[in-house]
N, C-alpha and C. Protein backbone atom coordinates (compact mmCIF):
# COMPACT_ATOMS: atom_id res chain seq x y z
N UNK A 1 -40.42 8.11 6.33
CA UNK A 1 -39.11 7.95 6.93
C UNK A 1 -38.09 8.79 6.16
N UNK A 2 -37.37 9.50 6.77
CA UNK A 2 -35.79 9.90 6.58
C UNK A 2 -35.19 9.92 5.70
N UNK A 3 -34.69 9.85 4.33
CA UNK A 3 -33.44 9.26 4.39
C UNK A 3 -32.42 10.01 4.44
N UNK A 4 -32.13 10.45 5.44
CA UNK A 4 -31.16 10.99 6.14
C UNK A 4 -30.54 11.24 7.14
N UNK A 5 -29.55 10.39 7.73
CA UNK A 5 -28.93 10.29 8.84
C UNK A 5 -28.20 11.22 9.24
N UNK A 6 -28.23 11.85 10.05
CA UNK A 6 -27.83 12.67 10.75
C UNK A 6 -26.53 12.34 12.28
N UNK A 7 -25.53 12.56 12.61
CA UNK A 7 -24.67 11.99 13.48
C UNK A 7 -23.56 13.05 13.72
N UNK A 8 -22.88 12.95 14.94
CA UNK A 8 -21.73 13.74 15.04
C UNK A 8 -20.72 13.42 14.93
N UNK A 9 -19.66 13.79 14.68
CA UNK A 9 -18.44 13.62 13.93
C UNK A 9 -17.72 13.77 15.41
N UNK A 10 -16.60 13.52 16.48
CA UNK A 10 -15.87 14.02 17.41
C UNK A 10 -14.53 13.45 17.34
N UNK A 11 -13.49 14.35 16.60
CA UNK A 11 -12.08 14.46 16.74
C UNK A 11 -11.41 14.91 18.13
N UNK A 12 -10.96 14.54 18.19
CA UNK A 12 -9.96 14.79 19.35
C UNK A 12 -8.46 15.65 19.33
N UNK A 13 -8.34 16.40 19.08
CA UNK A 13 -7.27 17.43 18.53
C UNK A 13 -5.78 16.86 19.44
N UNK A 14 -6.24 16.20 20.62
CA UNK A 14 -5.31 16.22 21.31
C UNK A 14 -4.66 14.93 21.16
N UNK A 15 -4.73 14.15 20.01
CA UNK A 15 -4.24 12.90 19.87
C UNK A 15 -3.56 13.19 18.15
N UNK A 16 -2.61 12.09 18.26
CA UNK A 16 -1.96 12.81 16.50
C UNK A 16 -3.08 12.01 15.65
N UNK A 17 -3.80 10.67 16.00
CA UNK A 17 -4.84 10.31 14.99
C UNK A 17 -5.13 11.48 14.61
N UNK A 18 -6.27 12.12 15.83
CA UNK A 18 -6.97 13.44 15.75
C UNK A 18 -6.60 14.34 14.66
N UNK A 19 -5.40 14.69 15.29
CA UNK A 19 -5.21 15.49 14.37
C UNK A 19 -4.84 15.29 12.75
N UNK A 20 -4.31 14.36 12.13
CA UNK A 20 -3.75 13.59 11.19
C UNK A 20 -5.35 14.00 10.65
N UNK A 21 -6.62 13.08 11.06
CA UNK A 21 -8.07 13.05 10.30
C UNK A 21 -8.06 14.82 10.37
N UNK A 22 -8.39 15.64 10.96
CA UNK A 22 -8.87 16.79 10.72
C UNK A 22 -8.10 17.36 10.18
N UNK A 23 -6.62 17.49 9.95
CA UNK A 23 -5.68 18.11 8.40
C UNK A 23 -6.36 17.45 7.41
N UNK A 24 -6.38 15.66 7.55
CA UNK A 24 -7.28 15.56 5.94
C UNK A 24 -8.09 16.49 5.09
N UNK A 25 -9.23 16.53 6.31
CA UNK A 25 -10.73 16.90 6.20
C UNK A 25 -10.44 18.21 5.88
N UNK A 26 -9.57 19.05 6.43
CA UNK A 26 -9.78 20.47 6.41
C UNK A 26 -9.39 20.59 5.12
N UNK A 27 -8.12 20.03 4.51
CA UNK A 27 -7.21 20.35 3.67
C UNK A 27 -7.96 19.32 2.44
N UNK A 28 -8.69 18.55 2.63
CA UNK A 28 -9.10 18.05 0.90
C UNK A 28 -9.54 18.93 -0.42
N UNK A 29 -9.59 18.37 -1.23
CA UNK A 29 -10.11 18.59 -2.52
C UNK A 29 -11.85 19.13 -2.76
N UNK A 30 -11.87 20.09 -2.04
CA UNK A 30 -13.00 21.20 -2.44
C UNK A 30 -14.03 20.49 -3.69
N UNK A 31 -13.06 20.69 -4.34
CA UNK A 31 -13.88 20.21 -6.05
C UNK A 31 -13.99 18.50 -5.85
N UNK A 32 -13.56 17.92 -5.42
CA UNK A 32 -14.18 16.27 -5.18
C UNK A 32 -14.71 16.17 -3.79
N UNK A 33 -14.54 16.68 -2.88
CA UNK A 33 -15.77 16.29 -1.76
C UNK A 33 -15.74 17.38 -1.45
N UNK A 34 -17.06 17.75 -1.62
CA UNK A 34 -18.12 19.04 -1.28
C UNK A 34 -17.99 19.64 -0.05
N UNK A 35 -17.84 18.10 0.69
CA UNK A 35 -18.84 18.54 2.56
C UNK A 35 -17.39 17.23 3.21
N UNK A 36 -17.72 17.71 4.25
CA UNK A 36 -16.75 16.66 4.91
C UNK A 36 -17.94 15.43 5.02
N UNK A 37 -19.06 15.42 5.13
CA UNK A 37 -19.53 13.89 5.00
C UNK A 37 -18.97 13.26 3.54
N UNK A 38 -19.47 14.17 2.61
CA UNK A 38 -18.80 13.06 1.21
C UNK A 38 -17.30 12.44 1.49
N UNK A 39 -16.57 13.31 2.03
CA UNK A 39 -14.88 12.96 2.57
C UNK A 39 -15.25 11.62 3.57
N UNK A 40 -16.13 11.86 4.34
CA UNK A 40 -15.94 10.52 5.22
C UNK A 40 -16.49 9.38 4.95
N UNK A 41 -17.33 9.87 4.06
CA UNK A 41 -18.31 8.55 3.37
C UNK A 41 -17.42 7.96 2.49
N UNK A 42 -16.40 8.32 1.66
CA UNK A 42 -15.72 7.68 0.86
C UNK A 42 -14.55 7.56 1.62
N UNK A 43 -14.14 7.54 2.56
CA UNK A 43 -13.10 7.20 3.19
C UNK A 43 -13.36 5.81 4.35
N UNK A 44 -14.89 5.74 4.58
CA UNK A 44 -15.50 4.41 5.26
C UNK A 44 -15.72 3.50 4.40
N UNK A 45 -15.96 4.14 3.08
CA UNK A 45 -16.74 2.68 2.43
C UNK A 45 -14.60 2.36 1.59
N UNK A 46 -14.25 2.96 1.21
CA UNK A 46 -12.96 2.89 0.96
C UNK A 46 -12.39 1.89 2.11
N UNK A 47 -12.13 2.24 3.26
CA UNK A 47 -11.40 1.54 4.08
C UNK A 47 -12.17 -0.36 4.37
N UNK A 48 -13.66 -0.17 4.26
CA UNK A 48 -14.30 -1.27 4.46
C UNK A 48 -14.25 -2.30 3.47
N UNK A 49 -14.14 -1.64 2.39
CA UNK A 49 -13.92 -2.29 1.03
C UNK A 49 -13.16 -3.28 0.86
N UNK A 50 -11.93 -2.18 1.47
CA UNK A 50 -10.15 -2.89 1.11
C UNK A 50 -10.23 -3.86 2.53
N UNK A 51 -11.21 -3.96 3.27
CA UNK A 51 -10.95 -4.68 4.30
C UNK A 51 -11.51 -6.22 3.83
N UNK A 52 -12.46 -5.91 3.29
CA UNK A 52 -13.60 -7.28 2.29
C UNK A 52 -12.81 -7.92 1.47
N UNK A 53 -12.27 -7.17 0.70
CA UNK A 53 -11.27 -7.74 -0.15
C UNK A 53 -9.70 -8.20 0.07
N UNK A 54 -9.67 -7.82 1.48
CA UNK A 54 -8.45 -8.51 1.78
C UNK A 54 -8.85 -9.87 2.58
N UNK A 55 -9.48 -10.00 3.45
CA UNK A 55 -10.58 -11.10 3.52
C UNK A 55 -10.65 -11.82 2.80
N UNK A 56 -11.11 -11.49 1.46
CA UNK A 56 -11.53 -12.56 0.74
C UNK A 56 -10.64 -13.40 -0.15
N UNK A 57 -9.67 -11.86 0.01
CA UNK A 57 -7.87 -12.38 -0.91
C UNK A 57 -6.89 -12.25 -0.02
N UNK A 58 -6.56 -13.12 0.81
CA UNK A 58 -5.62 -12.85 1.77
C UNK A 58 -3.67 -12.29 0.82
N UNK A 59 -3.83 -13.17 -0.39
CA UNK A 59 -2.70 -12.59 -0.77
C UNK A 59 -2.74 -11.23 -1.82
N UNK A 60 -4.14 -10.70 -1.93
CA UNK A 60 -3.75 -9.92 -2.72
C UNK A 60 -3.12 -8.19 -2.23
N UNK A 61 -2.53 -8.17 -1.19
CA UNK A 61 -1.62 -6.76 -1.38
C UNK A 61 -0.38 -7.21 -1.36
N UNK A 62 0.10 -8.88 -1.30
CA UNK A 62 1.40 -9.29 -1.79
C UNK A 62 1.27 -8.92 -3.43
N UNK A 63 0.17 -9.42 -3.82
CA UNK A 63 0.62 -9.39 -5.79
C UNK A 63 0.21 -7.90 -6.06
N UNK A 64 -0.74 -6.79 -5.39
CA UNK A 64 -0.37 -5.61 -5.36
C UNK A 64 0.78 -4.99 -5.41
N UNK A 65 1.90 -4.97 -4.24
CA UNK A 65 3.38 -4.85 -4.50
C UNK A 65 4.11 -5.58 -5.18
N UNK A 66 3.87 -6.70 -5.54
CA UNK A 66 4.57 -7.41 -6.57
C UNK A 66 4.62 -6.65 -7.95
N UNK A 67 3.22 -6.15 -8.55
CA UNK A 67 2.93 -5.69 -9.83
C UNK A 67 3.34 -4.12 -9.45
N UNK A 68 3.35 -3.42 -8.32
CA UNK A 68 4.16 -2.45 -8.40
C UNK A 68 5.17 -2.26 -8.51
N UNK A 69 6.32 -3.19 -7.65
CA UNK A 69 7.45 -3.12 -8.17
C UNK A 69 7.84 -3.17 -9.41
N UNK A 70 7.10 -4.41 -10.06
CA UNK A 70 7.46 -4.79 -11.45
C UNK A 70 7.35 -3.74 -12.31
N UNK A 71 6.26 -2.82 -12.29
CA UNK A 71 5.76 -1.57 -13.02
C UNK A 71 6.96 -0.59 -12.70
N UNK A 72 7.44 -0.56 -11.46
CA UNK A 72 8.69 0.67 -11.61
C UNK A 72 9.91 0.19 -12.38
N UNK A 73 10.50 -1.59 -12.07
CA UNK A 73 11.14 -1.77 -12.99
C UNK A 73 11.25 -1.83 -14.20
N UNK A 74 10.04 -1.59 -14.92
CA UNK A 74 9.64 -1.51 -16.66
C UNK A 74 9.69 -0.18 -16.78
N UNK A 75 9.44 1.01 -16.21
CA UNK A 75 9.43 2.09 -16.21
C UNK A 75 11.08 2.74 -16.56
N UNK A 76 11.97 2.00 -15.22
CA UNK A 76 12.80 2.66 -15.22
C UNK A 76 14.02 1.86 -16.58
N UNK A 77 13.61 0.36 -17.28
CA UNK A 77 14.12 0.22 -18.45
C UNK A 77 13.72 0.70 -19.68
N UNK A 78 12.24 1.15 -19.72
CA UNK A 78 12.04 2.03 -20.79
C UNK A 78 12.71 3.92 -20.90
N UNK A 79 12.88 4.15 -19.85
CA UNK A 79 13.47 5.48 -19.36
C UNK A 79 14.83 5.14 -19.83
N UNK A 80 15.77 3.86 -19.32
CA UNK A 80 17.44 3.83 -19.66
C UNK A 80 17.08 3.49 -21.23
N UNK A 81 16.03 3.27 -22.00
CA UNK A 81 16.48 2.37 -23.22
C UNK A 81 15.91 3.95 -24.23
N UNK A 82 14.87 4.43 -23.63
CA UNK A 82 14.90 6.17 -24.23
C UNK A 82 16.01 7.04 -23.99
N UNK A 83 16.76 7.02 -23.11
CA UNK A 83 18.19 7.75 -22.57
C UNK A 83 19.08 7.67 -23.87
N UNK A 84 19.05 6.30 -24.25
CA UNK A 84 20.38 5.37 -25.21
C UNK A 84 19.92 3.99 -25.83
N UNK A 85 18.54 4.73 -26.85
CA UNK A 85 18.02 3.28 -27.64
C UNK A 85 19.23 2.08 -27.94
N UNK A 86 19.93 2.72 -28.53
CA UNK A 86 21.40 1.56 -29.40
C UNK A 86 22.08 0.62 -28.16
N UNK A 87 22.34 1.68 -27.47
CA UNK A 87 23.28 0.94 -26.50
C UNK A 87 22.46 -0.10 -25.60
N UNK A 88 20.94 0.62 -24.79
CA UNK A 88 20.14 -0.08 -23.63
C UNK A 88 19.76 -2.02 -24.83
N UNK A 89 19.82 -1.34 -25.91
CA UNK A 89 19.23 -2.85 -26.94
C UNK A 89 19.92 -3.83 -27.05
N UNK A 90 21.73 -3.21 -27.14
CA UNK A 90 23.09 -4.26 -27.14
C UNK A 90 22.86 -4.72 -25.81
N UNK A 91 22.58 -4.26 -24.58
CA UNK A 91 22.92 -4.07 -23.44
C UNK A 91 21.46 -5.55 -22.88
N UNK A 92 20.36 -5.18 -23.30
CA UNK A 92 19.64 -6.18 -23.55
C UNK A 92 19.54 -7.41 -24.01
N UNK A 93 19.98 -7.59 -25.27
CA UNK A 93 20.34 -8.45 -26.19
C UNK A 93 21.44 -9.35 -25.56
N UNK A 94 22.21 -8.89 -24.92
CA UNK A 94 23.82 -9.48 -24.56
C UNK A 94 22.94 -10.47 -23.23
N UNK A 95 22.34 -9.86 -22.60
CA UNK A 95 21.71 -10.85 -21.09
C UNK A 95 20.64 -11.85 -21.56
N UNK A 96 20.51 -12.00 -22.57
CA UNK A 96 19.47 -13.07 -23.08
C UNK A 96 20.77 -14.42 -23.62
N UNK A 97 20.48 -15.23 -22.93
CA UNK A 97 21.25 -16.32 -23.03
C UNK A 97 20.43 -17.74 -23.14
N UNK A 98 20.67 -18.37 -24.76
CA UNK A 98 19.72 -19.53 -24.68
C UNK A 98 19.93 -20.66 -23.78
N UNK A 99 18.85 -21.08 -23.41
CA UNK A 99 18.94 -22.43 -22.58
C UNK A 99 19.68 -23.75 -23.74
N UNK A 100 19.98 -24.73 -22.98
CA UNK A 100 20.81 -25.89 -23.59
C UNK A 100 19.35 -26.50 -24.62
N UNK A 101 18.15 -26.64 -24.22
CA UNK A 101 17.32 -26.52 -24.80
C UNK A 101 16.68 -26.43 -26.02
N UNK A 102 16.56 -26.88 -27.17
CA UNK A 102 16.14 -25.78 -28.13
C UNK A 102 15.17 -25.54 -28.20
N UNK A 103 13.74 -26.12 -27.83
CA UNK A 103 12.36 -25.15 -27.79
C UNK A 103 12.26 -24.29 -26.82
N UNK A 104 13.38 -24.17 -25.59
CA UNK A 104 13.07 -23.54 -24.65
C UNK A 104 14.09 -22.16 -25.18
N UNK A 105 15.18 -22.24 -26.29
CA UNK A 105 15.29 -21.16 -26.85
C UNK A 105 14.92 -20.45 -27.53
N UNK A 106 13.70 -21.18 -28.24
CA UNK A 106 13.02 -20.38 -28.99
C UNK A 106 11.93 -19.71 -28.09
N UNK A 107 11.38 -20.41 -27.10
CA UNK A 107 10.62 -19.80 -26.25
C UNK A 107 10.97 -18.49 -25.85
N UNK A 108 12.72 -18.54 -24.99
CA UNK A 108 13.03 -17.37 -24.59
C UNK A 108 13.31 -16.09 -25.43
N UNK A 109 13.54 -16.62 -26.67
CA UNK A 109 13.95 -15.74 -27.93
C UNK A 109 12.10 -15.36 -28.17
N UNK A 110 11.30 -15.68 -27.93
CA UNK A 110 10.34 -15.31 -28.15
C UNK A 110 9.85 -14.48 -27.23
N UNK A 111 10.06 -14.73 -25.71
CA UNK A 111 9.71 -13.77 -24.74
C UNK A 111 10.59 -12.40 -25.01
N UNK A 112 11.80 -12.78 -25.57
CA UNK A 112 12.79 -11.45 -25.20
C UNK A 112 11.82 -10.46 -26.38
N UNK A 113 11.33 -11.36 -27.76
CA UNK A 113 11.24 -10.21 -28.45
C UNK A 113 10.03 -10.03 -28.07
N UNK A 114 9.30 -9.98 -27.84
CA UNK A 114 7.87 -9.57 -26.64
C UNK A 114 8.39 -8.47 -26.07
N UNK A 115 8.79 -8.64 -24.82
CA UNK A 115 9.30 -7.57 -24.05
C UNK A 115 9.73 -6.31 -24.78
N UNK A 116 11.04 -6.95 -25.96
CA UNK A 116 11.40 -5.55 -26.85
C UNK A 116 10.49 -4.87 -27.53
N UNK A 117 9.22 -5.68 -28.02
CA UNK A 117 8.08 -5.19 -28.41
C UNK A 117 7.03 -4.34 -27.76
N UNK A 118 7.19 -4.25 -26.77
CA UNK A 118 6.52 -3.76 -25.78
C UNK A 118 6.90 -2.33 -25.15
N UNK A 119 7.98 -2.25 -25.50
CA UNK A 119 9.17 -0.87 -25.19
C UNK A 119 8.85 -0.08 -26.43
């Protein structure tokens, strides 16, 4: 037996899907898919994948964008606190406000210096 399947590929030029898949295909990465089967083979098992796993995690492309956003907002305070170490640190420091609390100020005094640690 085979192992090799053999099948035809049929785009339709006259639809924007159509066309949208065959700019892919034409226009990919030479040096990572060889042949347009490697392009489509990793673009089926890719799409089937993320389909299994959304299935199986109905919330996970909520905590996907969740942890993306969060990642641009750490990005863009390490960027203002490299701009103007002194100032972004006063500027930090000043929005940390203890709770009435006192283990829950030490808590937060402990998260803040985490975070600053982390920058």
């Amino acid at each position: 037996m085979s192992r090799l399947f053999k099948t035809t590929l049929r785009v339709r030029l006259d639809t924007p899907e159509g066309r949208k898949a065959w700019g892919y295909l034409v226009s990919r990465d030479k040096s990572k898919y060889r042949s347009y089967s490697e392009a489509i083979i990793a673009a089926v098992n890719g799409y089937f994948d993320r389909e299994r796993q959304l299935a199986d995690d109905p919330y996970l492309e909520t905590r996907e964008k969740e942890d993306a956003f969060l990642q641009r907002v750490l990005e863009t305070v390490e960027r203002g606190a490299q701009a103007n170490p002194l100032n972004g640190l006063a500027a930090l420091l000043q929005n940390v406000q203890p709770a009435p609390d006192t283990k829950a100020i030490g808590d937060d005094l402990d998260a803040a210096m985490d975070f600053m640690d982390s920058l």
